[in-house]
N, C-alpha and C. Protein backbone atom coordinates (compact mmCIF):
# COMPACT_ATOMS: atom_id res chain seq x y z
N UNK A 1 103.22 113.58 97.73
CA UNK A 1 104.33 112.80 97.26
C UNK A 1 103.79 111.81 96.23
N UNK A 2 104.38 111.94 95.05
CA UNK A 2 104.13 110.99 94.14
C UNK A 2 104.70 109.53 94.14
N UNK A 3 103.94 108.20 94.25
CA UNK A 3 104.38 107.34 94.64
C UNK A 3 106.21 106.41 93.99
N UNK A 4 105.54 107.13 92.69
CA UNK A 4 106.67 106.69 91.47
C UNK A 4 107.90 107.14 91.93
N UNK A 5 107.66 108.29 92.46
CA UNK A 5 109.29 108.88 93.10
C UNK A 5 109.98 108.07 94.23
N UNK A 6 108.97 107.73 95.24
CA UNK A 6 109.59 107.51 96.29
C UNK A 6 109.91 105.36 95.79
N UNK A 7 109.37 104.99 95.09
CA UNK A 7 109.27 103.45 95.17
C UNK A 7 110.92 103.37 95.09
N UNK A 8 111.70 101.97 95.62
CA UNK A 8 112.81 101.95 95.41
C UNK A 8 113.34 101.10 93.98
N UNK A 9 114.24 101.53 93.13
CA UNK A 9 114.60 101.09 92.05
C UNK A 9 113.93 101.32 90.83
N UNK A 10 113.24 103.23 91.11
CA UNK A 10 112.12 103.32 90.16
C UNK A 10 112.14 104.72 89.66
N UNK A 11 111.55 105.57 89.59
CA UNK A 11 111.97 107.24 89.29
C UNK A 11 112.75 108.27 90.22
N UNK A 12 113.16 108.12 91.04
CA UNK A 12 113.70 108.50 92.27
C UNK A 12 115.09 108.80 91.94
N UNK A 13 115.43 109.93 92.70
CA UNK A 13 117.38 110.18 92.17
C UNK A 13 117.85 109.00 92.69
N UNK A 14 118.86 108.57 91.89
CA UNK A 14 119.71 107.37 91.74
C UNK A 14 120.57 107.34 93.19
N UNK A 15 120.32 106.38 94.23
CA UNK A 15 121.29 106.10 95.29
C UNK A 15 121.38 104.68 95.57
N UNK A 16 121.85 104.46 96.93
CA UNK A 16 122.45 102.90 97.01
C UNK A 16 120.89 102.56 97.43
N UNK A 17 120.87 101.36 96.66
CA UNK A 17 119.54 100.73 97.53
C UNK A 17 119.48 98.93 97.54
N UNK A 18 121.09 98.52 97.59
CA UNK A 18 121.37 97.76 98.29
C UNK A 18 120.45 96.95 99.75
N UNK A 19 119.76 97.93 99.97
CA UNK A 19 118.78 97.25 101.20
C UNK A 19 117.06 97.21 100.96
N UNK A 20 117.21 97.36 99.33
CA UNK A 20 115.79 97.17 98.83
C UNK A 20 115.31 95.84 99.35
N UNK A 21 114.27 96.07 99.83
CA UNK A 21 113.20 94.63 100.21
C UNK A 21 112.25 94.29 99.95
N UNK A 22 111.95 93.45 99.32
CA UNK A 22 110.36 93.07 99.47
C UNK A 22 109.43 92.69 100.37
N UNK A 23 110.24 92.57 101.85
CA UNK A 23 109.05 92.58 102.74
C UNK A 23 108.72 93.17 103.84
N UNK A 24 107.42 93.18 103.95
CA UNK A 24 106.62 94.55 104.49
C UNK A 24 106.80 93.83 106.23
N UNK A 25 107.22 92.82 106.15
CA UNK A 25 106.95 92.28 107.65
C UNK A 25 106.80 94.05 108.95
N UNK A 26 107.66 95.11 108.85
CA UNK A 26 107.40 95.98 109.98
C UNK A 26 106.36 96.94 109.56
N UNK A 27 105.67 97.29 108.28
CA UNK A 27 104.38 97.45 108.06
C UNK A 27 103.03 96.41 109.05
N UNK A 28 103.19 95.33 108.46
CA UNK A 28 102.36 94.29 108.98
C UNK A 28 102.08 94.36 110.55
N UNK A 29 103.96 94.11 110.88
CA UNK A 29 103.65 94.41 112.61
C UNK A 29 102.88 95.68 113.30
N UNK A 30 103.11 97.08 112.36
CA UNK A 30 102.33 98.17 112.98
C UNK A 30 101.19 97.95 112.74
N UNK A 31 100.80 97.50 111.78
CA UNK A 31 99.14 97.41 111.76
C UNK A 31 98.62 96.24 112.56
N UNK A 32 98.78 94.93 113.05
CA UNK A 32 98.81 94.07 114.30
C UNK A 32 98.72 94.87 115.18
N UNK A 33 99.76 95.53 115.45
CA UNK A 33 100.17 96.03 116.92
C UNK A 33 98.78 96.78 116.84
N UNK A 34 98.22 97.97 115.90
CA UNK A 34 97.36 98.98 116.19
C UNK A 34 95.20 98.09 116.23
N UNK A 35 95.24 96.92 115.80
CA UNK A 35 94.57 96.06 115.52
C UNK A 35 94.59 95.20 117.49
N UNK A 36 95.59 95.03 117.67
CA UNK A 36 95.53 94.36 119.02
C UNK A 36 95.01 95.96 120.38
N UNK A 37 95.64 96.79 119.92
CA UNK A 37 95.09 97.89 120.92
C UNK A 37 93.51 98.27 120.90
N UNK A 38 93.05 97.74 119.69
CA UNK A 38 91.49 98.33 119.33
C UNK A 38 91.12 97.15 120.30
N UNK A 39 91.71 95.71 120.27
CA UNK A 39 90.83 94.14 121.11
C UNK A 39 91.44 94.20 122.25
N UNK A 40 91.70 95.15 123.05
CA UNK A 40 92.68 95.18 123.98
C UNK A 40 91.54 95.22 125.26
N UNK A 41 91.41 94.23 126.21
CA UNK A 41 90.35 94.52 127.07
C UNK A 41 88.67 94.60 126.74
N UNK A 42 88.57 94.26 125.50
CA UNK A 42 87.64 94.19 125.25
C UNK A 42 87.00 92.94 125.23
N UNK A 43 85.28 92.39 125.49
CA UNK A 43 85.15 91.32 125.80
C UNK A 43 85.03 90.82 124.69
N UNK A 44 85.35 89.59 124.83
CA UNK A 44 85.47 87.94 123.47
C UNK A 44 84.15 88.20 123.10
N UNK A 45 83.00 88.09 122.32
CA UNK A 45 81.67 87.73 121.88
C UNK A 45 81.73 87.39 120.29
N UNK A 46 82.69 86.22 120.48
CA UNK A 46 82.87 85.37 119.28
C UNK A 46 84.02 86.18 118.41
N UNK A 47 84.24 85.70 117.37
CA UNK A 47 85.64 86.35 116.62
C UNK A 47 85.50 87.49 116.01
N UNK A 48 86.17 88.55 116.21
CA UNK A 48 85.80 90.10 115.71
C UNK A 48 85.99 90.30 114.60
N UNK A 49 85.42 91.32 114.02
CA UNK A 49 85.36 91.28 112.90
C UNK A 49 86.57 91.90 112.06
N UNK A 50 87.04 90.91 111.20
CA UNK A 50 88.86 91.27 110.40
C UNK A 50 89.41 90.49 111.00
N UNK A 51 88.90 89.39 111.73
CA UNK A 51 90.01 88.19 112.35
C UNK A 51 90.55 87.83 111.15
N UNK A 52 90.39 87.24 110.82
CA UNK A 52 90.32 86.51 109.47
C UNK A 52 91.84 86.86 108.95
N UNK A 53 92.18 88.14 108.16
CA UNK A 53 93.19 88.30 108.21
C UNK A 53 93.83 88.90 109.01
N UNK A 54 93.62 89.25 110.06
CA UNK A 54 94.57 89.50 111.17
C UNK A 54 95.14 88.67 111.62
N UNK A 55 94.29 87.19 111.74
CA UNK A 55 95.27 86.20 112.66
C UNK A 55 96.07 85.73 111.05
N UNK A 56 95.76 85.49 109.50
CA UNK A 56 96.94 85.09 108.37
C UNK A 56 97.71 86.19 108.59
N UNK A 57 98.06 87.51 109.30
CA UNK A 57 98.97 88.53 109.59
C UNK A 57 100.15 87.81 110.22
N UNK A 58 99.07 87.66 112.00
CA UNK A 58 100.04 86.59 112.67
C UNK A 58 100.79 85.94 111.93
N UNK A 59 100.31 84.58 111.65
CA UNK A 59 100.96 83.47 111.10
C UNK A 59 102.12 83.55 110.48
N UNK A 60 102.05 84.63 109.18
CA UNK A 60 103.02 85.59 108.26
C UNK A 60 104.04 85.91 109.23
N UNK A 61 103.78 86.51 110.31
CA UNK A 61 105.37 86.70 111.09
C UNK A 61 105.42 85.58 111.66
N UNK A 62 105.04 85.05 112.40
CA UNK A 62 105.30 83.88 113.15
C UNK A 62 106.08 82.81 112.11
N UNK A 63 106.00 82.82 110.75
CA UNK A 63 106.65 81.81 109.93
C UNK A 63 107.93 82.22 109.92
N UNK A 64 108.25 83.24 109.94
CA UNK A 64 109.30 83.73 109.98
C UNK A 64 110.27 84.52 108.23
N UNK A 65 109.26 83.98 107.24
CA UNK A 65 109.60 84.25 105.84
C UNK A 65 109.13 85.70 105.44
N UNK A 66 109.70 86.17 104.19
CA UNK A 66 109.22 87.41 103.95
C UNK A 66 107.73 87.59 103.76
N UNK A 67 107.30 89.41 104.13
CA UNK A 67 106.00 88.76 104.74
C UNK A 67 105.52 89.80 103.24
N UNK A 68 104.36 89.10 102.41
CA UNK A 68 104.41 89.98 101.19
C UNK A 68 103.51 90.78 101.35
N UNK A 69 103.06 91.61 99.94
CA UNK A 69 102.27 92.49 100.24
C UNK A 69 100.49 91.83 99.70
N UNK A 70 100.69 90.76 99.41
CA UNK A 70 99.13 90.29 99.48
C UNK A 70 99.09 90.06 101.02
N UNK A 71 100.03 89.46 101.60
CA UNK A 71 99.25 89.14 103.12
C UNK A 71 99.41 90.64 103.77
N UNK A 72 99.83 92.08 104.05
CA UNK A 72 99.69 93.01 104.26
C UNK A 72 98.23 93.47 103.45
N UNK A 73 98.13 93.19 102.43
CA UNK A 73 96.63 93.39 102.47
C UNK A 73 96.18 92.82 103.32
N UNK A 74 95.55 91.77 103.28
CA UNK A 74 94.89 91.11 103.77
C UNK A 74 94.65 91.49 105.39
N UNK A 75 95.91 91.86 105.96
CA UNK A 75 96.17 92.38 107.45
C UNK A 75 95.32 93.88 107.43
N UNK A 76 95.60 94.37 106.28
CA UNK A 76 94.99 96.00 106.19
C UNK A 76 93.81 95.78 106.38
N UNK A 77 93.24 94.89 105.48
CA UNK A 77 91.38 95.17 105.43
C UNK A 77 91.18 94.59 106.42
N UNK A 78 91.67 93.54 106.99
CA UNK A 78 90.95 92.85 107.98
C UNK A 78 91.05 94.28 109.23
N UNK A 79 92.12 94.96 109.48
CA UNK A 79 92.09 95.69 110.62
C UNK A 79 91.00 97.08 110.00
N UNK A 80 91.01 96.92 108.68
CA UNK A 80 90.00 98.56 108.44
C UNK A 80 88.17 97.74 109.00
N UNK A 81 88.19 96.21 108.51
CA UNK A 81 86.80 95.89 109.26
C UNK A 81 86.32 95.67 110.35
N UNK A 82 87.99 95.39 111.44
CA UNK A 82 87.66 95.90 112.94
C UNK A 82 87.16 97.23 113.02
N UNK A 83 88.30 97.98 112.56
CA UNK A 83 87.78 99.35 112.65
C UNK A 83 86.50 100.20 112.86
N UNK A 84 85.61 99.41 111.45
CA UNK A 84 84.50 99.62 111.44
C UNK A 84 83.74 98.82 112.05
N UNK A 85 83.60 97.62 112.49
CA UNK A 85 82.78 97.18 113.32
C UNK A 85 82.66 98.12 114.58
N UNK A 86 84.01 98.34 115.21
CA UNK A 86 84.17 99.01 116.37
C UNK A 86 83.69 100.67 116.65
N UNK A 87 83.57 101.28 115.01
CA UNK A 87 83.09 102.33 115.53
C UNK A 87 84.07 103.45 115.47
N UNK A 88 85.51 102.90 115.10
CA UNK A 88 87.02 103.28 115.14
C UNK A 88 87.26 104.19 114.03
N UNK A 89 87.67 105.17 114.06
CA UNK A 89 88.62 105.77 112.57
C UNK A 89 90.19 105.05 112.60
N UNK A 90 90.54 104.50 111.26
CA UNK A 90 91.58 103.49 111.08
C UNK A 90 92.70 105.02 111.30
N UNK A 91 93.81 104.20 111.72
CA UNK A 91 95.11 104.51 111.35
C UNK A 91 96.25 104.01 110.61
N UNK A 92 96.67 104.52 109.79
CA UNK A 92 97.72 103.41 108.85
C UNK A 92 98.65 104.62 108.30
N UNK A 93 99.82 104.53 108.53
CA UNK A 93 100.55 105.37 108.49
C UNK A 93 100.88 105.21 106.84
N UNK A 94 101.49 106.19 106.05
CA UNK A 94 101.16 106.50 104.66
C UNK A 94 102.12 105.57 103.72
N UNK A 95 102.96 104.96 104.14
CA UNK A 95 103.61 104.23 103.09
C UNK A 95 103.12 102.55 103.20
N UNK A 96 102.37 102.39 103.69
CA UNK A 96 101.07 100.94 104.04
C UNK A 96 100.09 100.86 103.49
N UNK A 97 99.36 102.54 103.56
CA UNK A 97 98.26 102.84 102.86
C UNK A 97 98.35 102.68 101.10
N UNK A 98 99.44 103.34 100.87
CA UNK A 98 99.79 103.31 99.88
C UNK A 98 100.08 102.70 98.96
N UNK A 99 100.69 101.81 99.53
CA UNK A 99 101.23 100.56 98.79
C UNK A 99 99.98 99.47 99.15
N UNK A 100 99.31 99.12 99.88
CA UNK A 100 97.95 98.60 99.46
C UNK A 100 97.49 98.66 98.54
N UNK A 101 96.79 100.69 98.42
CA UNK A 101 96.32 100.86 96.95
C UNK A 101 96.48 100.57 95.95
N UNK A 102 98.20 100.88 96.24
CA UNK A 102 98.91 100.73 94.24
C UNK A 102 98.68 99.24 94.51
N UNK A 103 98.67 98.34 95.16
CA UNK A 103 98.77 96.79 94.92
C UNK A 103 97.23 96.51 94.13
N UNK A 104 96.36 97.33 94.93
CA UNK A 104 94.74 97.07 94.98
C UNK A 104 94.37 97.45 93.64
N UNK A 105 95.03 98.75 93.05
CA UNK A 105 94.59 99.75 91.79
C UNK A 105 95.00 98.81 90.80
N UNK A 106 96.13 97.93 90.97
CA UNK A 106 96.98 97.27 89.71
C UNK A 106 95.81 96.15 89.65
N UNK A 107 95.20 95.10 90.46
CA UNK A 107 94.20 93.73 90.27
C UNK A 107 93.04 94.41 90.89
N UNK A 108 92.53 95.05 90.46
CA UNK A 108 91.39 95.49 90.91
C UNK A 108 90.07 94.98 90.16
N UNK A 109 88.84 94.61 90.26
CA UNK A 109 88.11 94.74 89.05
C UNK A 109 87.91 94.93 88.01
N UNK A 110 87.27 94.82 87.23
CA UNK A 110 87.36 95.49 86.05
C UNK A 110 86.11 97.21 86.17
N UNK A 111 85.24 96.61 87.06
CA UNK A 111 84.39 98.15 87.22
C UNK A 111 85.11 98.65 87.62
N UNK A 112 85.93 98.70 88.85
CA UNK A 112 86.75 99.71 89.82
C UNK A 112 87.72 100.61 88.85
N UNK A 113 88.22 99.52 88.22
CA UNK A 113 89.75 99.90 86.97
C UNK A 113 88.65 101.03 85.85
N UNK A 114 87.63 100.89 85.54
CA UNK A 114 87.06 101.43 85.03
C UNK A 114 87.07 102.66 85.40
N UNK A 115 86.59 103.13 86.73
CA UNK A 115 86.95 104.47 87.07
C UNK A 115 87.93 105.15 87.32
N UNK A 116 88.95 104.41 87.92
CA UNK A 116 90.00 104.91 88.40
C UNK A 116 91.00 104.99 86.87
N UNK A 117 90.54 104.52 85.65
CA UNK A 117 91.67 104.15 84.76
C UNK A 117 92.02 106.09 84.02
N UNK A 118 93.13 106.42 83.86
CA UNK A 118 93.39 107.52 83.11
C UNK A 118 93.53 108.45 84.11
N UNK A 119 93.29 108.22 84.93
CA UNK A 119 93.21 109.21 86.07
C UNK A 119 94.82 109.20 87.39
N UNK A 120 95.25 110.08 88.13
CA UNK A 120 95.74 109.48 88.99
C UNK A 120 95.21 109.66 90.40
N UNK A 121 95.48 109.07 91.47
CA UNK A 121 94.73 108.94 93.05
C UNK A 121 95.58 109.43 93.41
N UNK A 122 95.07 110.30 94.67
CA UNK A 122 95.78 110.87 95.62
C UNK A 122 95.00 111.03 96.98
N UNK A 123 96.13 110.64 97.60
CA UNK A 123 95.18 110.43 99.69
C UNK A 123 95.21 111.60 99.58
N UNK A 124 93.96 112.87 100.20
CA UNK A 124 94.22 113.89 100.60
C UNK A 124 94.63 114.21 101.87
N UNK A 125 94.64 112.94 103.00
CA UNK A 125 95.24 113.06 103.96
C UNK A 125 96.68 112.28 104.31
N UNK A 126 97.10 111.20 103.26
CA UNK A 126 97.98 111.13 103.47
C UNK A 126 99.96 111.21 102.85
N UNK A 127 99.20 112.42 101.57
CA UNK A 127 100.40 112.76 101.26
C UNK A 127 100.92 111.99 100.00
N UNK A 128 100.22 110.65 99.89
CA UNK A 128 100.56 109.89 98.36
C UNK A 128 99.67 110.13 97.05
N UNK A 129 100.28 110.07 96.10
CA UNK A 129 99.32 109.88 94.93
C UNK A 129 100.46 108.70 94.20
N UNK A 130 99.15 108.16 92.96
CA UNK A 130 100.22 107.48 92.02
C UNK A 130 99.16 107.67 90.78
N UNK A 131 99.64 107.54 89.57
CA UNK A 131 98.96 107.25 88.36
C UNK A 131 99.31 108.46 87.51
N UNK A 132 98.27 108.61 86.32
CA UNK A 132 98.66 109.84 85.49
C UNK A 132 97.51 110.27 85.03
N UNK A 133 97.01 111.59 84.92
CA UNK A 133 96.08 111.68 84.33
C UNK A 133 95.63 112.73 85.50
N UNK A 134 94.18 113.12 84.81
CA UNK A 134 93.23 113.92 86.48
C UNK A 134 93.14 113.41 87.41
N UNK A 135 93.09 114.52 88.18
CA UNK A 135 93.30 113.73 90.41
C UNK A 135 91.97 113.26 90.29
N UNK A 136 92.06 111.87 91.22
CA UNK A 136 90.31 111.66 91.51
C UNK A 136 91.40 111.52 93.17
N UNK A 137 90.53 112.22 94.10
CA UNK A 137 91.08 112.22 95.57
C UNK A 137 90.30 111.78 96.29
N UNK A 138 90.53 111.51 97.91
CA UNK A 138 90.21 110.54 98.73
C UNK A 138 90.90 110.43 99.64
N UNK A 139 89.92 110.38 101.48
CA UNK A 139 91.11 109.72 102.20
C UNK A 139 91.96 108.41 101.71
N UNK A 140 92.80 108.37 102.39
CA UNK A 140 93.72 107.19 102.58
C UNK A 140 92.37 105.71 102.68
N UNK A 141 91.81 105.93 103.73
CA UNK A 141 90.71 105.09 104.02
C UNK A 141 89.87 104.75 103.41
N UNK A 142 89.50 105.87 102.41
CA UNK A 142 88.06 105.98 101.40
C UNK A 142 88.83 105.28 100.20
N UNK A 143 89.79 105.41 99.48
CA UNK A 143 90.44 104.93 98.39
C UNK A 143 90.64 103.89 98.57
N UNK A 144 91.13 102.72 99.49
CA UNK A 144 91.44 101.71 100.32
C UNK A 144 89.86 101.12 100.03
N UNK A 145 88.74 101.82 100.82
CA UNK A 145 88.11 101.23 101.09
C UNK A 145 87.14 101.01 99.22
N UNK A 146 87.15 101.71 98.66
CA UNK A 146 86.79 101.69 96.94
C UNK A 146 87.84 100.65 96.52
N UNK A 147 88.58 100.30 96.45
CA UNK A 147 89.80 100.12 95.70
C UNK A 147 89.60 98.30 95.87
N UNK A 148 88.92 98.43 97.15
CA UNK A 148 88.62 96.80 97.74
C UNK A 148 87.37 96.30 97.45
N UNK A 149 86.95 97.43 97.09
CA UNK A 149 85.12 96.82 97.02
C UNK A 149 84.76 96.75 98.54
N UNK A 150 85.06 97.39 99.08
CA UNK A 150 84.15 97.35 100.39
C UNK A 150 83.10 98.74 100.54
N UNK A 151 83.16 99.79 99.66
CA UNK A 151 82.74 100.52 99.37
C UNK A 151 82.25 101.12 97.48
N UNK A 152 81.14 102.01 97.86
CA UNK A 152 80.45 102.12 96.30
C UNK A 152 81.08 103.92 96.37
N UNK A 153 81.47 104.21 96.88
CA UNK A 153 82.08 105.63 96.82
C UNK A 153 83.38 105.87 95.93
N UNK A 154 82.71 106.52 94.92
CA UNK A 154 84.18 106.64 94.30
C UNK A 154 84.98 107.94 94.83
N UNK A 155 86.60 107.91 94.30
CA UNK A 155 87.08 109.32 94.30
C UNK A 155 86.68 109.98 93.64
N UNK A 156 86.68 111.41 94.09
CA UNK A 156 86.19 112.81 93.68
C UNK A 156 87.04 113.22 92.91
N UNK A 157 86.91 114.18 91.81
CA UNK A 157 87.74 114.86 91.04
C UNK A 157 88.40 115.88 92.21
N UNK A 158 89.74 115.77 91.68
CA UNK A 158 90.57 116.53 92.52
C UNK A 158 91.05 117.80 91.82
N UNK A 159 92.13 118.76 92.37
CA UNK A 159 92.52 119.79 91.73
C UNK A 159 93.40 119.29 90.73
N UNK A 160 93.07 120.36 89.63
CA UNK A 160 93.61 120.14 88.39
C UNK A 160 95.30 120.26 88.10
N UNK A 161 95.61 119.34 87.80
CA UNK A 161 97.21 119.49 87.14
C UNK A 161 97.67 120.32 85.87
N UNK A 162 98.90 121.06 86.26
CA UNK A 162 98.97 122.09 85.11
C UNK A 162 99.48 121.31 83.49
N UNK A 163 99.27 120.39 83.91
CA UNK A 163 99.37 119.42 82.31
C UNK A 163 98.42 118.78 81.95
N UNK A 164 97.08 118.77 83.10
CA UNK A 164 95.82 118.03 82.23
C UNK A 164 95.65 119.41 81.53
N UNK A 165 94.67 118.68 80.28
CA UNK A 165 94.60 119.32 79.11
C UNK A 165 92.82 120.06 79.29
N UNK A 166 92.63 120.75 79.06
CA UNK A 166 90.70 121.27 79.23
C UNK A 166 90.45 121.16 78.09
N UNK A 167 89.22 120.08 78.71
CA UNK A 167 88.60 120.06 77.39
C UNK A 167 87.50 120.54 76.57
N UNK A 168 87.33 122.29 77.45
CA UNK A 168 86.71 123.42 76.93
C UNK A 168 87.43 123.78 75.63
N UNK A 169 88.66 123.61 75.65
CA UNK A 169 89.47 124.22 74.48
C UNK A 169 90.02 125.83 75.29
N UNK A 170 90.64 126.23 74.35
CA UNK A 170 91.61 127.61 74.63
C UNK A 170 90.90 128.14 75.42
C-alpha cells in the first residue's frame, strides 16, 4: 500500500472525511499498552530502557489534548529500545509504523536524507511504502530503526518499478 493513497485529504478516491484527525492518541495507547506487557512482572532494576518516552507517552494521554505525532514518536522509539534491551522483536501495527517513518523521512538528517532521497521505502513486512523513485526496502523495524539513527543499516534496493528507468539503456 502506497502511503500517499491511503493518507486522509490526499491522493485517495474522494470521500467524506469529515472525521479527519490529527491525533494519534489510539496509536499511542496500543503501543503503551504493548510496552507495559513487555514490563509486566518483570523486576524494577532501575528505569528500563525507552522510559523516557514511554512515560512523555503517558503524560500525552493523561493531559487529555491531542496527542501528536512527535510524541508518538517519541512513544515508538522509546518502546523499539525496550524492545531491544529486552531481547523482544517489536510489534507495531502498520499505520504507526508508517507514519513514524514518513514523519522521520521528512526531518531526518541530512546523511540519512542523503540515502533515502530519490528513492521510495517500503516495509517488506508491513505493507507500506511512500516516496518516488527505486524501492530501497526494509522491515517496518529496520527502516524505523535507520530513519532514527539508531541504526547504520541502510535499506536495500528493492524490486524494480515498471517506471524506474535502467540505466543500462535499451
Amino acid at each position: 500500500m502506497d502511503l500517499r493513497y491511503e493518507l486522509p485529504l490526499s491522493w485517495r478516491e474522494r470521500q467524506d472525511e469529515s472525521a479527519v484527525t490529527s491525533d494519534w492518541r489510539a496509536h499511542l495507547t496500543r503501543v503503551l499498552a504493548a510496552a507495559s506487557q513487555l514490563t509486566e512482572g518483570r523486576p524494577e532494576a532501575g528505569a528500563p530502557a525507552g522510559s523516557e518516552g514511554l512515560r512523555g507517552g503517558d503524560a500525552a494521554l493523561e493531559s487529555g489534548r491531542r496527542v501528536t505525532i512527535k510524541q508518538l514518536d517519541r512513544a515508538v522509539y522509546g518502546y523499539l529500545e525496550l524492545c531491544e534491551s529486552l531481547g523482544v522483536t517489536p510489534e507495531l501495527d502498520p499505520t504507526t509504523s508508517g507514519a513514524v517513518a514518513l514523519a522521520r523521512a521528512t526531518s531526518a538528517p541530512t546523511p540519512i536524507r542523503a540515502v533515502i532521497a530519490g528513492h521510495s521505502l517500503r516495509a517488506s513486512d508491513a505493507g507500506w511504502s511512500f516516496g518516488r523513485g527505486p524501492e530501497l526496502q526494509a522491515t517496518a523495524v529496520e527502516l524505523l530503526n535507520f530513519l532514527g539513527g539508531r541504526s547504520l543499516q541502510a535499506p536495500r534496493p528493492g524490486r524494480r518499478q515498471p517506471n524506474d528507468s535502467d540505466p543500462s539503456g535499451p
